[in-house]
Structures are given as C-alpha cells and as structure tokens.
Protein backbone atom coordinates (compact mmCIF):
# COMPACT_ATOMS: atom_id res chain seq x y z
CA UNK A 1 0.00 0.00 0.00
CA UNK A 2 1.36 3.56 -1.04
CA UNK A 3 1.63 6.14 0.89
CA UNK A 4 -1.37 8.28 -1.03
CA UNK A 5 -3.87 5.52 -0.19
CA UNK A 6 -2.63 4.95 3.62
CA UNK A 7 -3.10 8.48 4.19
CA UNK A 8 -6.76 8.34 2.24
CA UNK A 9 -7.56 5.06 3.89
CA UNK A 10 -6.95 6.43 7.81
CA UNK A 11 -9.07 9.59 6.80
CA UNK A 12 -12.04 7.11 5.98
CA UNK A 13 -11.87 5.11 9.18
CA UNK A 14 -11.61 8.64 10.83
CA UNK A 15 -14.44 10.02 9.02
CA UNK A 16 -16.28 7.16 10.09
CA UNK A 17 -16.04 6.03 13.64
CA UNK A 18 -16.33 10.69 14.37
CA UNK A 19 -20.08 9.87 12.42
CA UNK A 20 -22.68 9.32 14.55
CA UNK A 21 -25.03 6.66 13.50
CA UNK A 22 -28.26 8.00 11.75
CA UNK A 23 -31.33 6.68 14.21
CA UNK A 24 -33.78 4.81 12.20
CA UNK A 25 -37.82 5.39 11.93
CA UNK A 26 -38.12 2.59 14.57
CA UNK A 27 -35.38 4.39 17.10
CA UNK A 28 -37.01 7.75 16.64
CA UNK A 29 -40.79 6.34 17.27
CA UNK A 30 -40.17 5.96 21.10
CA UNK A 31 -39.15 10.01 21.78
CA UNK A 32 -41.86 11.19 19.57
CA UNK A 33 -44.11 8.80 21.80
CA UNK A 34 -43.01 10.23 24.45
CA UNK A 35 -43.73 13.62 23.71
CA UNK A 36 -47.15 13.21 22.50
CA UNK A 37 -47.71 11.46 25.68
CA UNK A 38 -46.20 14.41 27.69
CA UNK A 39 -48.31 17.30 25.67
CA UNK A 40 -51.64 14.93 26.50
CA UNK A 41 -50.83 14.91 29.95
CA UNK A 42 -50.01 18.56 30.01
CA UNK A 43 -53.35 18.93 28.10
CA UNK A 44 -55.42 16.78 30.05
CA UNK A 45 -54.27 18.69 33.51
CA UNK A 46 -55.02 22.23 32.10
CA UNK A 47 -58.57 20.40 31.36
CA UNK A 48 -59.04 19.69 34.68
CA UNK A 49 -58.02 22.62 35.67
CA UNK A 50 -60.84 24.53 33.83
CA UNK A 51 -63.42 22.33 34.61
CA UNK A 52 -62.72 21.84 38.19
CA UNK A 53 -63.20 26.36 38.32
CA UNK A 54 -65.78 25.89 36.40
CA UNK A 55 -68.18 23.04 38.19
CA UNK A 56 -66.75 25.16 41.40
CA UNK A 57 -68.06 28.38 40.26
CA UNK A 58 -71.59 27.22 38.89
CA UNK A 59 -72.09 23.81 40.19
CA UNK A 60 -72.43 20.66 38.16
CA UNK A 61 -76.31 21.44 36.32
CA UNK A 62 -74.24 25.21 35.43
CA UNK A 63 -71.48 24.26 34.02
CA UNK A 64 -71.46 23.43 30.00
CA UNK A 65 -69.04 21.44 28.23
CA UNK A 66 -68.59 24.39 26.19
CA UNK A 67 -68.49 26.79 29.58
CA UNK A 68 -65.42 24.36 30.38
CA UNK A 69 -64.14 24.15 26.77
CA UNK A 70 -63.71 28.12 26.86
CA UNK A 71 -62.26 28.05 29.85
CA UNK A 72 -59.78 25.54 29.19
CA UNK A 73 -59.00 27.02 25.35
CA UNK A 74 -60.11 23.81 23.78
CA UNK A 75 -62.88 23.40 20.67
CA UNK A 76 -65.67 21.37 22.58
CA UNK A 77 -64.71 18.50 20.31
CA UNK A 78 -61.54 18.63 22.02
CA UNK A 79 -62.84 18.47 25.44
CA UNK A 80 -64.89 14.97 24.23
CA UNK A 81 -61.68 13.42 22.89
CA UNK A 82 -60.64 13.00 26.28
CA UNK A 83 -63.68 12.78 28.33
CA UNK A 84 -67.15 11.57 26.57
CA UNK A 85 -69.70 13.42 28.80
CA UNK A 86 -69.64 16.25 31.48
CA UNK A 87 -70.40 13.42 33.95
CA UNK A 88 -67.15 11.62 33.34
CA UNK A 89 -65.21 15.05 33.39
CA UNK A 90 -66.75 15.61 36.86
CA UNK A 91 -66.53 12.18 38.26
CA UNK A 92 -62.69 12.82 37.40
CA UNK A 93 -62.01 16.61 38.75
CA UNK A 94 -63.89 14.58 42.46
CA UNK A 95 -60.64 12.36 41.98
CA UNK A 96 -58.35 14.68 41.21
CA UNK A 97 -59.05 16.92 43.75
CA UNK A 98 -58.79 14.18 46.51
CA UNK A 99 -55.73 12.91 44.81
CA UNK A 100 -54.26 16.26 45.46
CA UNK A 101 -55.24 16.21 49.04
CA UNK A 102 -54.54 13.08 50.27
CA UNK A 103 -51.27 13.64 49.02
CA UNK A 104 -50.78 16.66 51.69
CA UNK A 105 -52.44 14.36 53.93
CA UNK A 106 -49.77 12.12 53.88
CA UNK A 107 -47.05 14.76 54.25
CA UNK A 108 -48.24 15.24 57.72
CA UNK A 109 -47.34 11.71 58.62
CA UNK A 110 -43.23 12.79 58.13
CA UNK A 111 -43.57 14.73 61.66
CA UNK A 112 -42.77 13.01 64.81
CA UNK A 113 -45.42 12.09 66.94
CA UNK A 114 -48.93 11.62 66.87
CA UNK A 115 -50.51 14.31 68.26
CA UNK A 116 -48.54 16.91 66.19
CA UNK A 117 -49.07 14.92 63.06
CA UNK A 118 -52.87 15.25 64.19
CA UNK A 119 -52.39 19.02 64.34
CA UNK A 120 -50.45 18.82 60.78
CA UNK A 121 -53.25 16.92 59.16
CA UNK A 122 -56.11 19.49 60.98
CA UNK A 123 -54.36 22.47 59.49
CA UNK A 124 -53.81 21.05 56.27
CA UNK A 125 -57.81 20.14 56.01
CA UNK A 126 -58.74 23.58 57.82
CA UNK A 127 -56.33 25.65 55.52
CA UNK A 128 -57.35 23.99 52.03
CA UNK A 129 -61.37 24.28 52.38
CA UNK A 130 -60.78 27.67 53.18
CA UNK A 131 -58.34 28.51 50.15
CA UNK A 132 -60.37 25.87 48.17
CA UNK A 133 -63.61 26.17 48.52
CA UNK A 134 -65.45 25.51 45.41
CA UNK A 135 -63.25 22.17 45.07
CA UNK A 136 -64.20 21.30 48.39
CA UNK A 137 -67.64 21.70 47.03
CA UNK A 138 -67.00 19.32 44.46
CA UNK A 139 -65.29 16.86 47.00
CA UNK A 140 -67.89 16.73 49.47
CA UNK A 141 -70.51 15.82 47.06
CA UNK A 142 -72.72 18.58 46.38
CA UNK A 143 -74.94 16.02 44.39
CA UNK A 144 -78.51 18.02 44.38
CA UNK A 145 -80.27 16.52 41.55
CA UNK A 146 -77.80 14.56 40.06
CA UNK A 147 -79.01 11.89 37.57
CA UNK A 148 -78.75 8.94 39.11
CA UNK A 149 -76.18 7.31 37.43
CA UNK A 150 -73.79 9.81 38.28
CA UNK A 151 -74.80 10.47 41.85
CA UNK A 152 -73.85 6.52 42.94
CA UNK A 153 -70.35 6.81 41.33
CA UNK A 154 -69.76 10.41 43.17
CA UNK A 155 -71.03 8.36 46.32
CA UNK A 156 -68.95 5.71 45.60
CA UNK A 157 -66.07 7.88 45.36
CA UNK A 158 -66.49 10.00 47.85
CA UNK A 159 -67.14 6.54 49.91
CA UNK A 160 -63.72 5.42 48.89
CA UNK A 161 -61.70 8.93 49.86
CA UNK A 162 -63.21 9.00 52.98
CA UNK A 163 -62.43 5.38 53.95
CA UNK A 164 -58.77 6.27 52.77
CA UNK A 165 -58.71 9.62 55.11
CA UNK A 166 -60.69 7.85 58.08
CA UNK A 167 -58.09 5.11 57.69
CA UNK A 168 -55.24 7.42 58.36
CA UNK A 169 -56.70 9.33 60.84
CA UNK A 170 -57.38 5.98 63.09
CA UNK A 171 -53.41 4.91 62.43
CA UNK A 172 -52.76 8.24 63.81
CA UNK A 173 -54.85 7.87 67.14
CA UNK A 174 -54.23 4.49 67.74
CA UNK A 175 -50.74 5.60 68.19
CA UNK A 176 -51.71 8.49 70.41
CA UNK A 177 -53.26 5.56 72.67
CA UNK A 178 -49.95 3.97 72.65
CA UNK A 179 -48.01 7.18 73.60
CA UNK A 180 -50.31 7.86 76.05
CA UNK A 181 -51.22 11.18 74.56
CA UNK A 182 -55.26 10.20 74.01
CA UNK A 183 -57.15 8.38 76.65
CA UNK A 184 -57.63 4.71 76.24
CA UNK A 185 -60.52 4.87 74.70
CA UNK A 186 -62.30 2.87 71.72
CA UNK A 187 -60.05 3.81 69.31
CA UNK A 188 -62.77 3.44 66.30
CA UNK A 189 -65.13 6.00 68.62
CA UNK A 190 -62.32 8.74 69.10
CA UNK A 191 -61.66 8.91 65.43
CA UNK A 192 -65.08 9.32 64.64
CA UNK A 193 -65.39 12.53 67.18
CA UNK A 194 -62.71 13.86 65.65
CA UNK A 195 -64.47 13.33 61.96
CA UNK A 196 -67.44 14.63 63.50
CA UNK A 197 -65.64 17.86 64.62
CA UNK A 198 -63.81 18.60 61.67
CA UNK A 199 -66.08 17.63 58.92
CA UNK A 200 -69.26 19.52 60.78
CA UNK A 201 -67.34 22.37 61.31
CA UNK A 202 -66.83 22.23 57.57
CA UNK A 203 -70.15 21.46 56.57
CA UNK A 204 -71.83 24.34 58.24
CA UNK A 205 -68.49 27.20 56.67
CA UNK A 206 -69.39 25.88 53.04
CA UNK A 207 -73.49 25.56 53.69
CA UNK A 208 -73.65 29.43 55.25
CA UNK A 209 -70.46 31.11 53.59
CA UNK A 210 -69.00 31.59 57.42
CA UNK A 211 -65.26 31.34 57.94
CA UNK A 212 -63.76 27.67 58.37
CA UNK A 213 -62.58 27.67 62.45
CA UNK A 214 -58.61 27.65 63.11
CA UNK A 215 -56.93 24.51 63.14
CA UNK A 216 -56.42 24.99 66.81
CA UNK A 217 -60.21 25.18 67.54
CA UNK A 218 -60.84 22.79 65.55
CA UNK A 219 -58.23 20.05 67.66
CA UNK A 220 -58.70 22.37 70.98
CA UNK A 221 -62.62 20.86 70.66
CA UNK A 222 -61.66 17.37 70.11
CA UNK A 223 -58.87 16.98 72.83
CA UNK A 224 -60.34 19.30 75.43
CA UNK A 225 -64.17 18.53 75.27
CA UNK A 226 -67.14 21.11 75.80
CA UNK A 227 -67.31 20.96 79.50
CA UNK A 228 -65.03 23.40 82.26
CA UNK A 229 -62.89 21.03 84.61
CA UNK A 230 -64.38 20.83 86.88
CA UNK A 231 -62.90 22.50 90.27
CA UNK A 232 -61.84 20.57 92.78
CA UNK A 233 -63.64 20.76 96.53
C-alpha cells in the first residue's frame, strides 16, 4: 500500500467512527411517543383545571361542556376526545381533587409524633377548604339533583376517599393511645369525634359562607371537650 492511499484510507476510518449513526424510523418512534404522551398529559391537567373552576363556580347542572371548553382554550370536540360526557369530566375533577389532598395528607405523617401529626393533618384540612372552597364543594358531594347514574359513582367515590382519610386518621390515634397522649378509649369511637368535629365544622363554613374555624379550635374541641374542669372541693 502507497503512501497516497494509507493516508486516504486512515481519513475514511476517521471520518467514520467521528459519524454518529443516523437513528432509524423505529429508534425515533419511542421520543416522539413520548412527547405526544407528555403534551396529553399537560393537556389533560389544564382540562381539569378549567373544569374543576368551572363546576366550582356554577355547580355541576351550570357548568357546560362548552363553559369548560372556553375556559380551558379547547374546541368542545376537544374536550370529548378526552372525556365523553360532562359526567365523566366531573366524576374525574372529584378524583383529582382528593388525589391532590390526600397527598398533603400524607405529608403530615413525616412529623414526629402523633398528636402533632394530628395538628399537621387538621391544618392542612382547615387551611385547604378555606383557600379551596369551590373544590371542596366538588369533593364533598354537592350532588342536588344529580341523575342517578352519576350520583352513585360520586357516592362511591367519595365513599372510597373518605375510607382512605378515616383510615389514616385511626393509624394516627391508635398511636396516640400507645403514647399515652389520648385516653384509652375505643379507638374506632375517638376517630369518629374527631371526623365529627372537623367535617361539621366544615359542613356548616361551606353551607352558610362563614369562615372555616382555626386549626387549633378545631383540635382544641376534640382533645379538650365542651365541659369546664371541673374545680376541685
């Protein structure tokens, strides 16, 4: 081998191995996937967004499809391509919104010690039905004249959250029983004072427009009682 075609032949393998391979239409498939997948997500939450304003704002019989398509800058076909009726859209902005909560729920369990992660959890319910109120709407099942299709699955799921947050709240007390921080009481009976409290108290706020009590009066209720101590004779 010459030297001319050495020098041309080390240039090639150069050339070569510096050249990145060209992907194919099979390699390239998977990141467009992706990014579909990522703007229909992206879509999809800004949906729920809107709609969850919207049912919040004029109930579930108010609020349009095209009241929600506006909202959310969609055609109304584009509303139906991901939900086919208003009572699927709502059954979902119900889950959504709990999905949200719960989450914060559970961000109260990181503190140390049940009766402040009782506190964290009161504030955290107390503090998001007062910034949230139309959701909360929503959540609790404002189901006046629902068809009644859609009024058993809102039951259903409103069922299922509150099983999930009564669940968490009995975990926490049951602990408190153990630490000697709430009486030794039925366990199953103390939870369900305290979800008597909390979910009266925001009940009557949402039902008469009136101010959601303070976290503290909320658990002050609960692990005080009504009644004075009485004084000693």
């Amino acid at each position: 081998m010459n030297m001319r075609s050495h020098l041309t032949h080390g240039r090639s393998n150069s050339s070569s191995l510096s050249r990145r391979p060209r992907r194919g239409p099979d390699e390239r498939a998977p990141l467009k996937t992706s990014r579909r997948i990522r703007h229909k997500l992206s879509d999809q939450a800004g949906l729920l967004a809107a709609a969850s304003a919207t049912f919040a704002d004029r109930g579930y019989h108010g609020a349009s499809i095209r009241d929600i398509a506006r909202q959310a800058g969609f055609s109304v076909g584009g509303v139906y391509q991901f939900f086919p009726s208003k009572d699927e859209l709502y059954v979902a902005v119900l889950d959504e919104g709990w999905r949200e909560f719960e989450a914060e729920l559970r961000s109260a369990l990181h503190v140390k010690g049940s009766l402040a992660q009782l506190s964290a959890i009161t504030k955290i319910v107390v503090e998001n039905c007062e910034s949230r109120r139309g959701l909360w709407q929503i959540m609790t099942g404002d189901r006046v004249g629902f068809p009644a299709a859609i009024e058993r699955r809102v039951l259903e799921r409103l069922r299922s959250h509150m099983r999930h947050m009564r669940g968490l709240i009995t975990g926490i007390i049951r602990r408190g029983v153990r630490e000697r921080v709430f009486r030794g009481a039925d366990v199953g009976l103390l939870t369900s004072a305290y979800g008597g409290i909390i979910r009266q108290s925001i009940s009557d706020a949402l039902v008469l427009g009136t101010p959601v009590p303070t976290a503290d009066a909320v658990l002050g209720v609960f692990l005080n009682g009504a009644a004075r101590p009485r004084s000693r004779q």
